[in-house]
Structure formats: structure tokens, C-alpha cells
N, C-alpha and C. Protein backbone atom coordinates (compact mmCIF):
# COMPACT_ATOMS: atom_id res chain seq x y z
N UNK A 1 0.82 -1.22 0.00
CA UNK A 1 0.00 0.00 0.00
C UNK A 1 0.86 1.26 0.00
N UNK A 2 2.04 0.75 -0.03
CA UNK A 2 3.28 2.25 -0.10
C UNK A 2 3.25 2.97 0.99
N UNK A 3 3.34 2.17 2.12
CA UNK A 3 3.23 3.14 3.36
C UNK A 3 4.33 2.53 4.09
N UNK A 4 5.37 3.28 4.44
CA UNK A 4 6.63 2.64 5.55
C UNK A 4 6.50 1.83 6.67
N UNK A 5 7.46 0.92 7.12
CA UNK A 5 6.94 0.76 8.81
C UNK A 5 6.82 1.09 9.51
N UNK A 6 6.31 1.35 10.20
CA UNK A 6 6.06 2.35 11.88
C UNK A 6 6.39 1.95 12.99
N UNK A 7 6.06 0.24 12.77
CA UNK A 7 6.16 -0.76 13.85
C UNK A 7 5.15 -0.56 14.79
N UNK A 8 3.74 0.14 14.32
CA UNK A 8 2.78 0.57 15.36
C UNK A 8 1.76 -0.67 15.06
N UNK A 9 0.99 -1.23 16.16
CA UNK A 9 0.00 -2.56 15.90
C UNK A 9 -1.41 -1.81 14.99
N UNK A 10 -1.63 -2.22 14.12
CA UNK A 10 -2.79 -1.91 13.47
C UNK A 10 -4.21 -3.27 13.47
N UNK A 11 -5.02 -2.76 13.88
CA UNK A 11 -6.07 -3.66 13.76
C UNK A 11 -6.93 -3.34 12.96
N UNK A 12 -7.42 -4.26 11.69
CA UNK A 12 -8.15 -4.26 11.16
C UNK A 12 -9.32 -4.79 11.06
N UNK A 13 -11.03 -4.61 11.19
CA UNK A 13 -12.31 -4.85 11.24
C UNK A 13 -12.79 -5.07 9.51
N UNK A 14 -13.59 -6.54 9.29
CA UNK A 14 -13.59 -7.39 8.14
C UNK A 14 -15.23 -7.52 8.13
N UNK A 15 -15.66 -7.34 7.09
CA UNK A 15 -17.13 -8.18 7.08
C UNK A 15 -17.00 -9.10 5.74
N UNK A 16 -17.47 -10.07 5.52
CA UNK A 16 -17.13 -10.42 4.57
C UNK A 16 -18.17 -11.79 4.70
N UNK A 17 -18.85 -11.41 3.57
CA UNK A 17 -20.10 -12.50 2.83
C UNK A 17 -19.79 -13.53 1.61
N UNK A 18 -20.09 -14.76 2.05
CA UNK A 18 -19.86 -15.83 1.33
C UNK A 18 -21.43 -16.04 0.68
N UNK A 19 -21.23 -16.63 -0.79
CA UNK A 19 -22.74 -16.79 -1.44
C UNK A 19 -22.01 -18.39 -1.87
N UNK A 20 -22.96 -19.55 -0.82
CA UNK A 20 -22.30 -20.84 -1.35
C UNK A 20 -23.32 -21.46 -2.51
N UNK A 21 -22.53 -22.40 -2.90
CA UNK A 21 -23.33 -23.39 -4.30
C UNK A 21 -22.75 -25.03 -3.94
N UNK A 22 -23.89 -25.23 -3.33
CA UNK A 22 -23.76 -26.96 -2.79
C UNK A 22 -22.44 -26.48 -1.50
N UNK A 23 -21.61 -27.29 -1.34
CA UNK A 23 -20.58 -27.23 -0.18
C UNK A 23 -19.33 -25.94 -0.89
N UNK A 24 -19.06 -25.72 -1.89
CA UNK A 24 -18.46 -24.29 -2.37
C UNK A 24 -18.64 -22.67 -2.45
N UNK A 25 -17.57 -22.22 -1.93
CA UNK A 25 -17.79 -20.73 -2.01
C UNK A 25 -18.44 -20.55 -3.21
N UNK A 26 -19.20 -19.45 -3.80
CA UNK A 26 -19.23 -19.68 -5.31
C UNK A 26 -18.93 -17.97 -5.31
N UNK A 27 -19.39 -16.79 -4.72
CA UNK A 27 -19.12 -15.79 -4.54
C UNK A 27 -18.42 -15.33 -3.01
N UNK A 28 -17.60 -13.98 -3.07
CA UNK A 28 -16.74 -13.68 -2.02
C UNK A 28 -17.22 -11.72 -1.96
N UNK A 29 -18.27 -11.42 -0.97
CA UNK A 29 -18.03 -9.92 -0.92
C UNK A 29 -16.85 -9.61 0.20
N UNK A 30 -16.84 -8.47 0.68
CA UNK A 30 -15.56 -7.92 1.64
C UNK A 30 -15.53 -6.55 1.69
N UNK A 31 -15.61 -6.09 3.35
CA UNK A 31 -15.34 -4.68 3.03
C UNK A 31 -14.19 -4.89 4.53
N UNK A 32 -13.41 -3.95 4.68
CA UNK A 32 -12.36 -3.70 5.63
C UNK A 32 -11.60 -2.43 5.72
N UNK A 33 -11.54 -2.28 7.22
CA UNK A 33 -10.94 -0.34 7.09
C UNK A 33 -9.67 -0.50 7.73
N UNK A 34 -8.47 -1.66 7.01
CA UNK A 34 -7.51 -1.36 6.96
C UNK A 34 -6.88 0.01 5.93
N UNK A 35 -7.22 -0.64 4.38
CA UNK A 35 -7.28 0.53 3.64
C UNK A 35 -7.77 2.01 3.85
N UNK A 36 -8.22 2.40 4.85
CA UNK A 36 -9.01 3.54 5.01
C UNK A 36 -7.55 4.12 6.32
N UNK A 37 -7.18 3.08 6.83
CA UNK A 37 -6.11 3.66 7.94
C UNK A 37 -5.18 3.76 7.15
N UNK A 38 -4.52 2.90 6.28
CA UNK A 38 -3.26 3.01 5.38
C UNK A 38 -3.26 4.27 4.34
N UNK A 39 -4.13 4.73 4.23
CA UNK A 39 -4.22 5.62 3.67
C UNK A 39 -3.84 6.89 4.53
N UNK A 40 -4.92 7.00 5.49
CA UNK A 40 -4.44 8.19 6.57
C UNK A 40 -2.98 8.01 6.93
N UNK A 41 -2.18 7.15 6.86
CA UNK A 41 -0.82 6.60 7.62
C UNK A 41 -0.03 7.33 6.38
N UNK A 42 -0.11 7.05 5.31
CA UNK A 42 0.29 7.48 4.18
C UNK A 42 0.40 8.91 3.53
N UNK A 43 -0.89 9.23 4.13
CA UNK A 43 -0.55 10.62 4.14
C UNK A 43 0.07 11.43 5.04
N UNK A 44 0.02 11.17 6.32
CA UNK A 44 0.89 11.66 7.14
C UNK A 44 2.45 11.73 6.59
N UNK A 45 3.01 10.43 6.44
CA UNK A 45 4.36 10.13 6.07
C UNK A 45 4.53 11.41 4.82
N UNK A 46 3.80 11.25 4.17
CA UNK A 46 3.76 12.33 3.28
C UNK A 46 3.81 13.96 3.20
N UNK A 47 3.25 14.37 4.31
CA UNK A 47 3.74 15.79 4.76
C UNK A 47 4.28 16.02 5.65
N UNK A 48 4.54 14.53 6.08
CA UNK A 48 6.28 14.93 6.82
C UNK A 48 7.54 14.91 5.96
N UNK A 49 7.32 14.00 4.68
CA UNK A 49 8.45 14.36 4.29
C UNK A 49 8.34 15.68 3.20
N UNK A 50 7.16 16.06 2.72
CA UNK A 50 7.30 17.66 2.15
C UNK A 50 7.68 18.21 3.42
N UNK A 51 7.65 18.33 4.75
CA UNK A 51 8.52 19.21 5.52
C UNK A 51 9.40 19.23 5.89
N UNK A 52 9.80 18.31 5.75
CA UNK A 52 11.60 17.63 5.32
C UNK A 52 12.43 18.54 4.33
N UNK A 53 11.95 18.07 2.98
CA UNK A 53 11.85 18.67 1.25
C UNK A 53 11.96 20.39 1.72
N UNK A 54 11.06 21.08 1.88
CA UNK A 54 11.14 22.31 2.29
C UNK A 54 12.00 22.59 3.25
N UNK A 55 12.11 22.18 4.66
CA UNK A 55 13.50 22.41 5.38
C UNK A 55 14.88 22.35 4.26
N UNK A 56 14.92 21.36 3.89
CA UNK A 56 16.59 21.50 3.43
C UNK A 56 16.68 22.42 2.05
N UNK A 57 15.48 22.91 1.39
CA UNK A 57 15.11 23.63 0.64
C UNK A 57 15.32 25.29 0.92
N UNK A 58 14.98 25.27 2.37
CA UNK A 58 15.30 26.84 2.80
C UNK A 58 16.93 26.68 3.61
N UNK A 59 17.28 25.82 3.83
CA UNK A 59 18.88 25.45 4.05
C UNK A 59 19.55 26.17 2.51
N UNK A 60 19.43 25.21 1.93
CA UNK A 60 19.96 25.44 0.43
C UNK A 60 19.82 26.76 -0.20
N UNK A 61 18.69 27.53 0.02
CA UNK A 61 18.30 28.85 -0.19
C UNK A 61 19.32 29.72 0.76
N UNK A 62 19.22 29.71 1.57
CA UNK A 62 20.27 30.43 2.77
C UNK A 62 21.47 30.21 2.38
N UNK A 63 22.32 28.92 1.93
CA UNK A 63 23.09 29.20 1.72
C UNK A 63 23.80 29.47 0.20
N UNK A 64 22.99 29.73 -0.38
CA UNK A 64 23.28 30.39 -1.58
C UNK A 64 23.07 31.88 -1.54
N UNK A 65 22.35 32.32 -0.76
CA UNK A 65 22.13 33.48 -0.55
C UNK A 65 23.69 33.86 0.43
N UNK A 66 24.16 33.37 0.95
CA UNK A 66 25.31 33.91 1.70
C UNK A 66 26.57 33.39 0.82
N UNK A 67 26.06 32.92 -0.45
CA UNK A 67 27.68 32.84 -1.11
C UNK A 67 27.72 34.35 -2.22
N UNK A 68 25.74 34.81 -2.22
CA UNK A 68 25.90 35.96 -3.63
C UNK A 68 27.20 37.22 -2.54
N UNK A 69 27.29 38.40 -3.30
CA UNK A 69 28.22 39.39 -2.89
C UNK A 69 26.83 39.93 -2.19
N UNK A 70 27.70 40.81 -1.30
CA UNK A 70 26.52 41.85 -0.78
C UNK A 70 25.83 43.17 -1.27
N UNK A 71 26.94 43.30 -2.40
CA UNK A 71 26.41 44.77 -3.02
C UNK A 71 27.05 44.08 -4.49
N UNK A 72 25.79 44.94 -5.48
CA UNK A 72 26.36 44.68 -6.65
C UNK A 72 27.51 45.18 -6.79
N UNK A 73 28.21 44.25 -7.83
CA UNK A 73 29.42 44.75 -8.63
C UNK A 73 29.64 45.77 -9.54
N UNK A 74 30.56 46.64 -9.42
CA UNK A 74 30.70 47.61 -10.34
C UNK A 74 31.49 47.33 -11.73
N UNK A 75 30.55 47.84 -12.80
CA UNK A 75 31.10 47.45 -14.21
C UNK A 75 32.91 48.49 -14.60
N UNK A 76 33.79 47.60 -14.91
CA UNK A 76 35.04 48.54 -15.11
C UNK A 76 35.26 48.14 -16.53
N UNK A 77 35.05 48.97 -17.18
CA UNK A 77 35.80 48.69 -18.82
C UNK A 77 37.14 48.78 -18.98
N UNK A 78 37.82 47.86 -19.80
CA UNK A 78 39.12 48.01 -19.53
C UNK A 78 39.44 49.11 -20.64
N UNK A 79 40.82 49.85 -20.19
CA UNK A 79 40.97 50.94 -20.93
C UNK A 79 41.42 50.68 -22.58
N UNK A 80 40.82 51.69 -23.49
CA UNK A 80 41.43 51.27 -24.89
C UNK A 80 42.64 52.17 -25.27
């Protein structure tokens, strides 16, 4: 489901309807709100790491900003 480990216990709640034919399953419904948590889990992970992305983003900004000069440069033509 593309969601990392957490190592946190998740419990998931199942309903799930069998339609038999003689002693065989013959149909299988199912609903379950694991998917509904993996999702929320997923998104979390997810704007933690855009706030990650943006931290080292305004790192990187800062320090490019402290490599420009502080005042523009003045144009010198060389003499002809």
C-alpha cells in the first residue's frame, strides 16, 4: 500500500459475505478499514516528508544566498 513501517499494531475490522453453491464458495463480498487507515498513515508520512523537502530547501536557499556578494558589482571597462 506504499506506506513505511512504523512498527505501530494496526487492527483491522472485516465483514465479509460468502454466497455458497452446494458445499463451495461460489461468490466472495468484503469490506475492511484497513485501507481507510493506510491511507491516513500514508498521508501523514507524506507531509512529513514535504517538511523535510522544504526544510533543506530553505537550508539550500540560505546558503546560496550567503555565497551571492553583498552589493552589486561595479562594471570597469578596460581601458582602450
Amino acid at each position: 500500500m506504499g506506506v513505511a513501517a512504523s512498527g505501530k499494531v494496526m487492527t483491522n475490522k472485516v465483514i465479509m459475505i460468502h454466497r455458497k453453491e452446494g458445499d463451495k464458495i461460489a461468490e466472495e463480498w468484503s469490506i475492511g478499514t484497513l485501507g481507510l487507515k493506510l491511507s491516513g498513515v500514508r498521508l501523514e508520512q507524506e507531509v512529513r516528508e514535504r517538511e523535510r523537502l522544504e526544510q533543506e530547501l530553505l537550508v539550500a536557499r540560505r546558503i546560496q544566498q550567503a555565497s551571492l556578494p553583498k552589493e552589486v558589482p561595479e562594471r570597469h571597462d578596460p581601458p582602450y
